[in-house]
C-alpha atoms as a PDB file:
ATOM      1  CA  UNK A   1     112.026 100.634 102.070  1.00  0.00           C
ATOM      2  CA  UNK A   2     110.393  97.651  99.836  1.00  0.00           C
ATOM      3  CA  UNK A   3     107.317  98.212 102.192  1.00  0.00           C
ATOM      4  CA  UNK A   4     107.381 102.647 101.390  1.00  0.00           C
ATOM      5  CA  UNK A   5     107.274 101.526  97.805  1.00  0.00           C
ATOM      6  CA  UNK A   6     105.071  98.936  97.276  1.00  0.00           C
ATOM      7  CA  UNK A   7     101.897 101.751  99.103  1.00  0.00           C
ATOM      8  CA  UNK A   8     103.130 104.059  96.629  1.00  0.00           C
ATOM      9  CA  UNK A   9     102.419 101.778  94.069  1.00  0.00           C
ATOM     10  CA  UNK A  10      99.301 100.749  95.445  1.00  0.00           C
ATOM     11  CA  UNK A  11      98.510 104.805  96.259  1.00  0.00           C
ATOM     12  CA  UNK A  12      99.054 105.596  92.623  1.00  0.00           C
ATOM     13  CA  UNK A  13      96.778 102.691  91.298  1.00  0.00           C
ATOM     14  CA  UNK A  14      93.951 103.560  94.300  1.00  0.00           C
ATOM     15  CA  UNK A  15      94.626 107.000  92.943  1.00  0.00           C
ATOM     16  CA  UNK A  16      94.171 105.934  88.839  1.00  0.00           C
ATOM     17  CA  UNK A  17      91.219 103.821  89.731  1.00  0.00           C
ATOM     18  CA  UNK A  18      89.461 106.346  91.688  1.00  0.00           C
ATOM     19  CA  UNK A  19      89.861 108.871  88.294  1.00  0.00           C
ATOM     20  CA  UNK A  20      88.194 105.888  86.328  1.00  0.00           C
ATOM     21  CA  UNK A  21      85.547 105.501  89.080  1.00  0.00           C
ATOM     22  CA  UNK A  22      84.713 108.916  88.956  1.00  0.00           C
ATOM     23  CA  UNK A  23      84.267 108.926  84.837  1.00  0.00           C
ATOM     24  CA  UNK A  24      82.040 105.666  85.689  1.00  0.00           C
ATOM     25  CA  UNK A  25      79.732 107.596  88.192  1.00  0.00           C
ATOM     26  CA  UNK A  26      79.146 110.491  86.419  1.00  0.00           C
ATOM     27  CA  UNK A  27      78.270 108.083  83.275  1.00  0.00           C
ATOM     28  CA  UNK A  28      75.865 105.985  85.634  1.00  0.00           C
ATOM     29  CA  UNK A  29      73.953 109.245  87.239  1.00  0.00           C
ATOM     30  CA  UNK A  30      73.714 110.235  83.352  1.00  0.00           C
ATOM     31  CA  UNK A  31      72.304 107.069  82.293  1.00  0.00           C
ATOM     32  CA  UNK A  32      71.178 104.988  84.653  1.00  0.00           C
ATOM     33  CA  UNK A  33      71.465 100.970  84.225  1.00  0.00           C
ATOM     34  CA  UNK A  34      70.665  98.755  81.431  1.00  0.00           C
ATOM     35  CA  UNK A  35      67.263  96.687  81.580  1.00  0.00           C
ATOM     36  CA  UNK A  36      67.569  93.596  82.962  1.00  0.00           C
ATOM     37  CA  UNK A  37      67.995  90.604  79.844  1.00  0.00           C
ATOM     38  CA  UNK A  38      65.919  87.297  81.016  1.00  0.00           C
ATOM     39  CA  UNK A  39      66.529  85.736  84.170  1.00  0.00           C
ATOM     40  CA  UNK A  40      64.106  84.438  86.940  1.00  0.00           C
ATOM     41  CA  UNK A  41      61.857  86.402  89.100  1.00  0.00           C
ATOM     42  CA  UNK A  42      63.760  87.489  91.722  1.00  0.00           C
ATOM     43  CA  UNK A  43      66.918  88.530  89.920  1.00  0.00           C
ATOM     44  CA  UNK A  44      65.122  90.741  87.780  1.00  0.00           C
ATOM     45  CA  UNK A  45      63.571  92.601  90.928  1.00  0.00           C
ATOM     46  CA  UNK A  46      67.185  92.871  91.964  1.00  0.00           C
ATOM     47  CA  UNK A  47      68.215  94.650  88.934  1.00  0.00           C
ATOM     48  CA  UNK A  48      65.343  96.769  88.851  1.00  0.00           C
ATOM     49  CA  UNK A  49      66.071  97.976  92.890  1.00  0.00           C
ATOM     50  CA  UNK A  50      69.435  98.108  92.073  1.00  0.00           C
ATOM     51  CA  UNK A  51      69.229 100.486  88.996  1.00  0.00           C
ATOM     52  CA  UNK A  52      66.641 102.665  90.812  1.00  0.00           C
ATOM     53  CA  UNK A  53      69.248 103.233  93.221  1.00  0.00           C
ATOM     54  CA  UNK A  54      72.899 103.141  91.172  1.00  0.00           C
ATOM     55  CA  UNK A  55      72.347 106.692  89.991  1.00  0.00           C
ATOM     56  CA  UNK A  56      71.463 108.421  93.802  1.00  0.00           C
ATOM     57  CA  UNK A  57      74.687 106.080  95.342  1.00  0.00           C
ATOM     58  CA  UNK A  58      77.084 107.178  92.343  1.00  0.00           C
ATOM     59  CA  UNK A  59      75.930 110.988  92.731  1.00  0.00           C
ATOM     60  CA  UNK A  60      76.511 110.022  96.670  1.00  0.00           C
ATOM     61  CA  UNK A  61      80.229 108.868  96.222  1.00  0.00           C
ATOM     62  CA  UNK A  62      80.946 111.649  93.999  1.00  0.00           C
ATOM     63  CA  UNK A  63      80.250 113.911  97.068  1.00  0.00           C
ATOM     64  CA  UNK A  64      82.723 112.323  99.668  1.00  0.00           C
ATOM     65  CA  UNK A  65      85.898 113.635  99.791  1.00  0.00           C
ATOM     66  CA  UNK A  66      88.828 111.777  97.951  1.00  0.00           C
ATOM     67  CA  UNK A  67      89.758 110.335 101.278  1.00  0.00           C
ATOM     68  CA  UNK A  68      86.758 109.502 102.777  1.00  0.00           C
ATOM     69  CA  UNK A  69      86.004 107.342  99.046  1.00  0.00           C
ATOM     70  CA  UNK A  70      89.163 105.511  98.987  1.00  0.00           C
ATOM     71  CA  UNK A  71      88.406 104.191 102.375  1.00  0.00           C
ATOM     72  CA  UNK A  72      85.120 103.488 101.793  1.00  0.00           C
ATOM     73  CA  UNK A  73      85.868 101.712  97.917  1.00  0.00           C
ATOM     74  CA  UNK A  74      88.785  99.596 100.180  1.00  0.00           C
ATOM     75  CA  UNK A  75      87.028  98.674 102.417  1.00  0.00           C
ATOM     76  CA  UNK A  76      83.330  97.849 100.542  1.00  0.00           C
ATOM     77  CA  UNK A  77      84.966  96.698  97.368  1.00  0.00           C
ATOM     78  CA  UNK A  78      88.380  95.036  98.243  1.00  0.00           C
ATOM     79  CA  UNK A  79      87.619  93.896 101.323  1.00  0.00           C
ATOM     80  CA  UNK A  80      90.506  95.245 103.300  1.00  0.00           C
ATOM     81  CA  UNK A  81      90.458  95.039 106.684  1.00  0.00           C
ATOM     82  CA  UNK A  82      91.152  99.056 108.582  1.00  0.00           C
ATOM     83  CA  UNK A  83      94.495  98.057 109.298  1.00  0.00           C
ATOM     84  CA  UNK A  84      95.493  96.547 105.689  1.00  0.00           C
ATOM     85  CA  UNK A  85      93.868 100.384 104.502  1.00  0.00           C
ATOM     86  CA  UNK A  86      95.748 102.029 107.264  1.00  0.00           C
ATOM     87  CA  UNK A  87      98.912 100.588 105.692  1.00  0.00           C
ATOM     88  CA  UNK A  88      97.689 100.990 102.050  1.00  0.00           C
ATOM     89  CA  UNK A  89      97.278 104.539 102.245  1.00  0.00           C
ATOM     90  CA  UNK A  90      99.923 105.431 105.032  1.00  0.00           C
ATOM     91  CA  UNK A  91      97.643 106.500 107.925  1.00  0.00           C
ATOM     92  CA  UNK A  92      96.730 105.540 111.071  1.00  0.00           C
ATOM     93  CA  UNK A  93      93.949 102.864 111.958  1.00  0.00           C
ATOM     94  CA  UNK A  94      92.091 105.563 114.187  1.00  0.00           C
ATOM     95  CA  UNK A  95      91.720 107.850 110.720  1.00  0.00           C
ATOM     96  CA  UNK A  96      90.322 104.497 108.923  1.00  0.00           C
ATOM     97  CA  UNK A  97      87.391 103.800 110.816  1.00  0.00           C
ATOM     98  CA  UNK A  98      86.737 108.086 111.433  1.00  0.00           C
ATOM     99  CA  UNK A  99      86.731 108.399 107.788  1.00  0.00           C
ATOM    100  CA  UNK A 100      84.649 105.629 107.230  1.00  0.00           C
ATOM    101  CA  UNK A 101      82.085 106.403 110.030  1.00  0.00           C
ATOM    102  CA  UNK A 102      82.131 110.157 108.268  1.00  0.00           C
ATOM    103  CA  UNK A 103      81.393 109.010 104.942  1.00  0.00           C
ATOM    104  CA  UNK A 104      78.541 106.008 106.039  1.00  0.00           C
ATOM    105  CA  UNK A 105      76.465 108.826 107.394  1.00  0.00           C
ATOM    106  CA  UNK A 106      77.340 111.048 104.361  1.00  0.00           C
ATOM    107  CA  UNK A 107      76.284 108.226 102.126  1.00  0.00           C
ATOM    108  CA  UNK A 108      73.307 107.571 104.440  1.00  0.00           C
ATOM    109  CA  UNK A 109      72.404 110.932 104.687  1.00  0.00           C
ATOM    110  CA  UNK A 110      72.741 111.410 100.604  1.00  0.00           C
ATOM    111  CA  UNK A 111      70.641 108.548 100.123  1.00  0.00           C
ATOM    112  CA  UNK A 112      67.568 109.130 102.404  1.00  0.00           C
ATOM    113  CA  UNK A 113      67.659 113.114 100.940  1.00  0.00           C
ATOM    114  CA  UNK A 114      67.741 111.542  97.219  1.00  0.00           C
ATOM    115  CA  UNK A 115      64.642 108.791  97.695  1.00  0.00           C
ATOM    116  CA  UNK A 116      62.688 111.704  99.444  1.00  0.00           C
ATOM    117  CA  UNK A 117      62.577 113.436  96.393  1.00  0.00           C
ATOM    118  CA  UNK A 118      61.033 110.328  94.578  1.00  0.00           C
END
């Protein structure tokens, strides 16, 4: 019973966070990143990659389904293991790694379509 409400908990804050991700997104495809302030050589071309492609991956999340991001944000961001998202979200381990296989080639897919087109 502790274990039932301790996900909900954690579904409810996935579920709060991904609402804030999304306003984040759609403020980073707007706007893109900040210029890089100082730094050495290398750091700066990291920034500069990274902005180029911020924008095409948030516009890329944004078109996964709910599901399909909160595995992916669990798993990329938190580190969670597919059985420790299994039992965060309340499905099975089989639907972990199908979701995430769905929504690599998604993102993969989004991402080769968007640098075509630069």
């Amino acid at each position: 019973m502790l274990r039932a409400w301790l996900f909900g908990i954690a579904t409810r804050l996935v579920a709060q966070h991904r609402r804030a991700e999304e306003r984040h997104y759609r403020a980073l495809a707007r706007v893109g990143v900040d210029p890089p302030h100082g730094g050495d050589e290398d750091r700066i071309d990291a920034v500069v990659d990274a902005s180029a492609v911020r924008p095409r991956l948030a516009a890329a999340l944004r078109g996964l389904s709910a599901k399909e991001r909160d595995v992916v944000l669990l798993v990329a961001l938190a580190g969670l293991s597919h059985q420790e998202v299994a039992d965060a979200l309340g499905i099975p381990f089989g639907t972990v790694g199908s979701r995430l296989n769905r929504a690599r080639g998604k993102l993969r897919d989004a991402l080769s379509t968007a640098s075509e087109g630069h």
